[in-house]
C-alpha atoms as a PDB file:
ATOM      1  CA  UNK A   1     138.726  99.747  77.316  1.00  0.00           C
ATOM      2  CA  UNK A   2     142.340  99.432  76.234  1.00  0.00           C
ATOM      3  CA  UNK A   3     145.041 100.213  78.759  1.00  0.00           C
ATOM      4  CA  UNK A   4     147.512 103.182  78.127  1.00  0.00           C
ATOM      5  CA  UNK A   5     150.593 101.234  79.110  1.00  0.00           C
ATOM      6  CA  UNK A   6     149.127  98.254  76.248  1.00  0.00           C
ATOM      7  CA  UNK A   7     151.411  98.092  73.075  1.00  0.00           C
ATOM      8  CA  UNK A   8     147.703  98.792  71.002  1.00  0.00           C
ATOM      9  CA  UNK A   9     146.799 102.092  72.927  1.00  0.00           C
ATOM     10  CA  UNK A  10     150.488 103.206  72.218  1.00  0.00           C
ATOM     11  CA  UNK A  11     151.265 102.311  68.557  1.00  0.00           C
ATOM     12  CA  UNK A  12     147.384 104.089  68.166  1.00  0.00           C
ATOM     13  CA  UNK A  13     148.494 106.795  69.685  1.00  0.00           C
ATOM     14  CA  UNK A  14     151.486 106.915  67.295  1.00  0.00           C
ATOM     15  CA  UNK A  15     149.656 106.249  64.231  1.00  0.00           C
ATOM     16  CA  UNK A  16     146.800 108.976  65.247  1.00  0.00           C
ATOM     17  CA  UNK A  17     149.646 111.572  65.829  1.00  0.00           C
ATOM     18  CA  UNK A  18     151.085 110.758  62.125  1.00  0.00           C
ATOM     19  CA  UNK A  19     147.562 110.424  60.541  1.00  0.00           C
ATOM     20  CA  UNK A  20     144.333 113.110  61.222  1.00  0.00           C
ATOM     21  CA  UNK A  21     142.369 110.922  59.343  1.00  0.00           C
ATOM     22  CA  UNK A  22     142.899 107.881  61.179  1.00  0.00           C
ATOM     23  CA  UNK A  23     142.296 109.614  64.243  1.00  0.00           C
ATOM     24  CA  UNK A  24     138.884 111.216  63.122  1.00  0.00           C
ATOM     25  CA  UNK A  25     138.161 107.373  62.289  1.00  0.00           C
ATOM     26  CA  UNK A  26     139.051 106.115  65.179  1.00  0.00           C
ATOM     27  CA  UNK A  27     136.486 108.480  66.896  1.00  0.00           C
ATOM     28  CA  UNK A  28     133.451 107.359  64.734  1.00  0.00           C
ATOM     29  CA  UNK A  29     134.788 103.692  64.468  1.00  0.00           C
ATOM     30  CA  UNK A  30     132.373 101.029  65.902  1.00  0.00           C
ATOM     31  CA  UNK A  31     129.514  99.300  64.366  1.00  0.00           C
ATOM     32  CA  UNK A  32     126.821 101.577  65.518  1.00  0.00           C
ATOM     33  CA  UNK A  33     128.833 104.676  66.022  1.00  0.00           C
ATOM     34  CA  UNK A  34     128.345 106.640  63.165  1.00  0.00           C
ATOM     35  CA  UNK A  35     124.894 105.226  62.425  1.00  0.00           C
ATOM     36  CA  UNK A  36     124.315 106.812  65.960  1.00  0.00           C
ATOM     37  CA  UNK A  37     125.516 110.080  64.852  1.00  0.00           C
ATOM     38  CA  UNK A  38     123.282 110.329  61.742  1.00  0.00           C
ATOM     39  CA  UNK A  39     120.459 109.658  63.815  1.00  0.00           C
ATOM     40  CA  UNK A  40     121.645 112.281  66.258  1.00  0.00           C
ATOM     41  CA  UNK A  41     121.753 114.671  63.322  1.00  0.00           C
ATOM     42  CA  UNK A  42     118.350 114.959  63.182  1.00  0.00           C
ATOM     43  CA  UNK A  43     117.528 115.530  66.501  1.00  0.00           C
ATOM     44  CA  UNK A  44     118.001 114.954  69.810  1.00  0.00           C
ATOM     45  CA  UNK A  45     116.721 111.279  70.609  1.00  0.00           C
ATOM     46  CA  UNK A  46     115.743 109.076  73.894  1.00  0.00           C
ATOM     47  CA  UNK A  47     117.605 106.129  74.651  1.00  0.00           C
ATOM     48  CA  UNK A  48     114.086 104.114  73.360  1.00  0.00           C
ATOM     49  CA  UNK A  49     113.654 106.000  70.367  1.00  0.00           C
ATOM     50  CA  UNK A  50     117.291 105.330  68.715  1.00  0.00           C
ATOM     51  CA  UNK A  51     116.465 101.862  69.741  1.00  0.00           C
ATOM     52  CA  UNK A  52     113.290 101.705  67.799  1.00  0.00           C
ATOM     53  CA  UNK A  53     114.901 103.133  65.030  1.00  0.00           C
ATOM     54  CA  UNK A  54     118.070 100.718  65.135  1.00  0.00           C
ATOM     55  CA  UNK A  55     116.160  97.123  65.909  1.00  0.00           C
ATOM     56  CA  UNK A  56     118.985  95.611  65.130  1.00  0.00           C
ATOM     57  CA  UNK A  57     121.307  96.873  67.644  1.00  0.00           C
ATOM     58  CA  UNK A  58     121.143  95.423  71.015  1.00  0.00           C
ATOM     59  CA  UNK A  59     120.287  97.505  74.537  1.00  0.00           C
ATOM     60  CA  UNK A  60     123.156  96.366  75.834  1.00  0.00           C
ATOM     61  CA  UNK A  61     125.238  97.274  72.537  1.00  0.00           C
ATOM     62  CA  UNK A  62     123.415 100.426  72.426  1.00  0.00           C
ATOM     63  CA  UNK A  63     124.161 101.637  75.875  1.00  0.00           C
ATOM     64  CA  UNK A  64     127.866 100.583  75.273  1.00  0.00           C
ATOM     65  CA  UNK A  65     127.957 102.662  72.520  1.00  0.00           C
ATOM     66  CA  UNK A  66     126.697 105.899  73.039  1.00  0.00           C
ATOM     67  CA  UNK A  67     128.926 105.886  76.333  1.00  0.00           C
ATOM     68  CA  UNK A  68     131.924 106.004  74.140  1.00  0.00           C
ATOM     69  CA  UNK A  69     130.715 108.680  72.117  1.00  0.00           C
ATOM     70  CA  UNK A  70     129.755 110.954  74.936  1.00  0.00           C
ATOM     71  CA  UNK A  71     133.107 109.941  76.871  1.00  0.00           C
ATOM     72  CA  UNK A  72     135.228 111.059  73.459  1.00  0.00           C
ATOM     73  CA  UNK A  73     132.699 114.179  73.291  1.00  0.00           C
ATOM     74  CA  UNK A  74     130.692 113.875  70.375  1.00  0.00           C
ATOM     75  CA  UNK A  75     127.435 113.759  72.081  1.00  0.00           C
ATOM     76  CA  UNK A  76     125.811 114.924  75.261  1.00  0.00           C
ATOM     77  CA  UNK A  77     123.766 112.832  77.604  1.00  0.00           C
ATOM     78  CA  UNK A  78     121.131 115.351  79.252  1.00  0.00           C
ATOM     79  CA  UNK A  79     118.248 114.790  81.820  1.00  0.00           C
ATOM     80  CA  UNK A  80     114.795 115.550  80.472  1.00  0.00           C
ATOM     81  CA  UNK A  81     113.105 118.805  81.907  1.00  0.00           C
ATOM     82  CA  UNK A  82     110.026 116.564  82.475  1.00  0.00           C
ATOM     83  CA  UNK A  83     111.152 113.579  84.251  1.00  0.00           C
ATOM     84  CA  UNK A  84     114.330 113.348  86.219  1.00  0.00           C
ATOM     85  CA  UNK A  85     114.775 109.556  84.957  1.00  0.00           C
ATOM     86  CA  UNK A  86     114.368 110.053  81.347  1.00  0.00           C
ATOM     87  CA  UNK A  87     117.179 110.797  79.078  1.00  0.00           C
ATOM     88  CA  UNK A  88     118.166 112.322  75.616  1.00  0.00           C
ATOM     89  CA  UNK A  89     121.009 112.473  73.776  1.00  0.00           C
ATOM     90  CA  UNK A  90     122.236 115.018  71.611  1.00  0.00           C
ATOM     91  CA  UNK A  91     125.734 116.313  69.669  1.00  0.00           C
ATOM     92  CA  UNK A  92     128.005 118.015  70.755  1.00  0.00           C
ATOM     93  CA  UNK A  93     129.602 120.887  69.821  1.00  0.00           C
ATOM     94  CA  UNK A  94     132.628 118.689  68.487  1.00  0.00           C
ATOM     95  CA  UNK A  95     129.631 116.555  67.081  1.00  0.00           C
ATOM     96  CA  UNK A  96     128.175 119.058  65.475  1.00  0.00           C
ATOM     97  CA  UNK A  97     131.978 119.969  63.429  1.00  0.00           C
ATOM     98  CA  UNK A  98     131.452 116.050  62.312  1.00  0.00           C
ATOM     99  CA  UNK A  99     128.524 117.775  60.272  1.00  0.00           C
ATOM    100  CA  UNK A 100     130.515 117.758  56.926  1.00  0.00           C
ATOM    101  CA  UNK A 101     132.693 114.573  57.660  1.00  0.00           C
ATOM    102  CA  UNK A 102     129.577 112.628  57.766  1.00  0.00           C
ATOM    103  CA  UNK A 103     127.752 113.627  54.753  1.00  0.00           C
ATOM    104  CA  UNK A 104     130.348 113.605  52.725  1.00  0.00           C
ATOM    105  CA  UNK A 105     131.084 109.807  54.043  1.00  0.00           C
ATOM    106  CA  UNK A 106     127.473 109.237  53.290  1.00  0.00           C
ATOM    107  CA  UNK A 107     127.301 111.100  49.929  1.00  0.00           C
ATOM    108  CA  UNK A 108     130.189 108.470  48.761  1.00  0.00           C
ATOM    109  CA  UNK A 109     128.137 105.576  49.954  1.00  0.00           C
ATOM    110  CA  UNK A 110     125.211 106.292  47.785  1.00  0.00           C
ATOM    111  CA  UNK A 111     127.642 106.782  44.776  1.00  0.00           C
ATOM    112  CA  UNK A 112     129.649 103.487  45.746  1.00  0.00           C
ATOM    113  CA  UNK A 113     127.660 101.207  47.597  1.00  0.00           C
ATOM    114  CA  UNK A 114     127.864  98.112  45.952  1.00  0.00           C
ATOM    115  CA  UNK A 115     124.754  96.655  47.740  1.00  0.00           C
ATOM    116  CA  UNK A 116     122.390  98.798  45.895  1.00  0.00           C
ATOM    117  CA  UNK A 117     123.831  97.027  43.003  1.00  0.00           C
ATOM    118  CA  UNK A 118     122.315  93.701  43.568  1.00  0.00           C
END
């Protein structure tokens, strides 16, 4: 977590106020963060499930993750109707406007990905 007195938090600030885009990246920025959302696009997941589907991705990584994205609002975090312990994880509203964002992002990767190439 970056301070808000740190030169970094302030010149983001600045650049996020000059640039929409970089601020829409900065909210999906992170290794696992937008993988996350995909996932979360097609359904509401448990902590174990995303982890199954990510095996690459660390608990601890995980966990780290998906608190950032419900602290900037993009998912929710909601107790399970069955079990008070057991958690899922779903978009938000403001998640759920990243609809468009996302596929688009993911439409140019399957155009442009130079992986597939090789």
């Amino acid at each position: 977590m970056i301070k808000t007195t740190s030169t970094n938090y302030i010149n983001a600030q600045t650049l996020h106020g000059l640039c929409d885009a970089a601020y829409t990246l900065a909210m999906i920025s992170g290794r696992w963060k937008l993988t996350l959302l995909v996932k979360l696009r097609e359904g509401n997941q448990r902590f174990s499930e995303l982890k199954t589907q990510l095996p690459a991705i660390t608990e601890r990584v995980l966990a780290l993750q998906l608190k950032e994205l419900e602290k900037s609002g993009l998912i929710i975090k909601k107790a399970s109707a069955l079990k008070s312990k057991l958690y899922h994880y779903e978009l938000s509203p403001l998640g759920k406007s990243l609809d468009q964002v996302i596929q688009s992002l993911s439409d140019w990767g399957k155009i442009n990905n130079l992986q597939s190439e090789l």
